[in-house]
Protein backbone atom coordinates (compact mmCIF):
# COMPACT_ATOMS: atom_id res chain seq x y z
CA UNK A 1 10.41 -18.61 2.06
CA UNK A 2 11.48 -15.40 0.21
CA UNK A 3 12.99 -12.44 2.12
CA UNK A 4 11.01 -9.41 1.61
CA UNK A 5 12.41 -6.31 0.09
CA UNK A 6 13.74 -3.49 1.29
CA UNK A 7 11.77 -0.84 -0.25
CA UNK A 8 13.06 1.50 -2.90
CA UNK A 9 14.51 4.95 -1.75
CA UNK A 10 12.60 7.04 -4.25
CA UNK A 11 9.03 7.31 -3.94
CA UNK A 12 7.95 7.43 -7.81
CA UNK A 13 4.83 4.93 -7.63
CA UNK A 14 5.64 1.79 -10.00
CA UNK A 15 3.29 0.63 -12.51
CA UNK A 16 0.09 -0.10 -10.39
CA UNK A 17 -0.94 -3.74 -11.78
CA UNK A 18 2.42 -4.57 -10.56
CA UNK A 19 2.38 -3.72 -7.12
CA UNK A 20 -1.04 -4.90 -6.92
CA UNK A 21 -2.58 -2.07 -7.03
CA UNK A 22 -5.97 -1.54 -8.94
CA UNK A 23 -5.34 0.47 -12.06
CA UNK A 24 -7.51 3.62 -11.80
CA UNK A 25 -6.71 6.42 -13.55
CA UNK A 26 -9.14 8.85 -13.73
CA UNK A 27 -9.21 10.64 -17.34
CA UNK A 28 -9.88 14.32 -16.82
CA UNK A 29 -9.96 14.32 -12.98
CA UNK A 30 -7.09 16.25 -10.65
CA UNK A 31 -6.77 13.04 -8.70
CA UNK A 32 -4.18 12.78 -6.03
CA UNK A 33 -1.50 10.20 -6.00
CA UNK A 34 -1.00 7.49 -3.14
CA UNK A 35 1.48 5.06 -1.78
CA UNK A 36 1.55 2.13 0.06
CA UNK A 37 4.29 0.72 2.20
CA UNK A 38 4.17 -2.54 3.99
CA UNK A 39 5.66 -1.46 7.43
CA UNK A 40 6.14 -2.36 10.90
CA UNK A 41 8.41 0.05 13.20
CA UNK A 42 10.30 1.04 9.57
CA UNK A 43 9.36 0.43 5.73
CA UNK A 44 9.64 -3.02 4.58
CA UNK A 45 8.21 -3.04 1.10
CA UNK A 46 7.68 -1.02 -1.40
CA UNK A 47 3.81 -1.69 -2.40
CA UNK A 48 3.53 1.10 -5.18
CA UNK A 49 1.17 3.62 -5.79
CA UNK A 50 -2.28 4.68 -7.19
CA UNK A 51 -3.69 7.51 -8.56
CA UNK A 52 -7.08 7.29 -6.76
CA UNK A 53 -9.98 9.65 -6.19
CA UNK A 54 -9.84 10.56 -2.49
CA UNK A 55 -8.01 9.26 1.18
CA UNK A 56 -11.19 6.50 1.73
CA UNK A 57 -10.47 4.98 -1.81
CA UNK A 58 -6.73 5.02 -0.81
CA UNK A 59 -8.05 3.25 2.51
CA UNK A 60 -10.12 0.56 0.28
CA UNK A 61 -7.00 0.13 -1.83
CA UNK A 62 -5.29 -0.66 1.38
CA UNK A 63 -6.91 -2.85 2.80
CA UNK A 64 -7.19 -4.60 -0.30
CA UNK A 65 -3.18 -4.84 -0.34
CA UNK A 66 -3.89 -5.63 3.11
CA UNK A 67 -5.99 -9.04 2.46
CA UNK A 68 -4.01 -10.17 -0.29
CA UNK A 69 -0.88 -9.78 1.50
CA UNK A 70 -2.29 -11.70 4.28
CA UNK A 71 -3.29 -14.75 2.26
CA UNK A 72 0.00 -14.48 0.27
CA UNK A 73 1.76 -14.44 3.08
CA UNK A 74 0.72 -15.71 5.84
CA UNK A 75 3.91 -15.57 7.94
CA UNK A 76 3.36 -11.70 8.10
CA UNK A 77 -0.01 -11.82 10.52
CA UNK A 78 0.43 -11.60 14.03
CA UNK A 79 3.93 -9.55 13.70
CA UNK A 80 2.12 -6.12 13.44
CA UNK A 81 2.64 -5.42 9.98
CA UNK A 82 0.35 -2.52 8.09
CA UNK A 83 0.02 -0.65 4.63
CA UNK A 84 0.79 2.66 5.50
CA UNK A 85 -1.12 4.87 2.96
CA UNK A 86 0.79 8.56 2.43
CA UNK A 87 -0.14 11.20 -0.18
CA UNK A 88 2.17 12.88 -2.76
CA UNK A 89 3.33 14.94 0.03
CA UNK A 90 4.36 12.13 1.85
CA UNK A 91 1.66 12.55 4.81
CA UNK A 92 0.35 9.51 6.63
CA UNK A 93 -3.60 8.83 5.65
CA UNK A 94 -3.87 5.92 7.29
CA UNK A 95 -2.28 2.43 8.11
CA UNK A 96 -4.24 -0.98 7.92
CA UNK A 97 -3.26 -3.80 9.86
CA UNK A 98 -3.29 -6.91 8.45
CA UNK A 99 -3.89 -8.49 11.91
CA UNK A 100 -7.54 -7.28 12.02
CA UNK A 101 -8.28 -8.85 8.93
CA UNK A 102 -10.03 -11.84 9.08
């Protein structure tokens, strides 16, 4: 079983189809970037980042990152593991647990 990273210490979001992110830029919009950490009680992975409409399409995006991860991995469930979600100021929007996924 692969170890998982240790995430990156600058917080530029990577390409999104890479991190598994869905790619949606919005042409023309002022749209906010997001990122999304796999944590428990620190940051374990770097997940990437999204430019995304608004925090509840960040939260979808999550918990997308949040199922795959969870069927990927399954090792990872029942060790309280989340995607934090943080804006381009680097405040918390939310966290998804991949425990209450089913």
């Amino acid at each position: 079983m692969p170890a998982l990273a240790v995430c990156r210490a600058d917080r530029r979001p990577r390409e999104a189809a890479s991190a598994g992110v869905p790619d949606k830029k919005l042409d023309g919009l002022n749209v906010p970037p997001y990122h999304f950490d796999l944590v428990d009680s620190k940051t374990v992975t770097d997940e990437g980042g999204a430019e995304l409409a608004d925090d509840i399409q960040a939260l979808d995006v999550a918990e997308q990152i949040a199922r795959r991860l969870s069927k990927e991995r399954p090792e990872l469930r029942g060790r309280h593991f989340a995607i934090l979600v943080t804006n381009q100021d680097g405040e918390e929007i939310g966290r998804m647990p991949l425990d209450l996924l089913h």
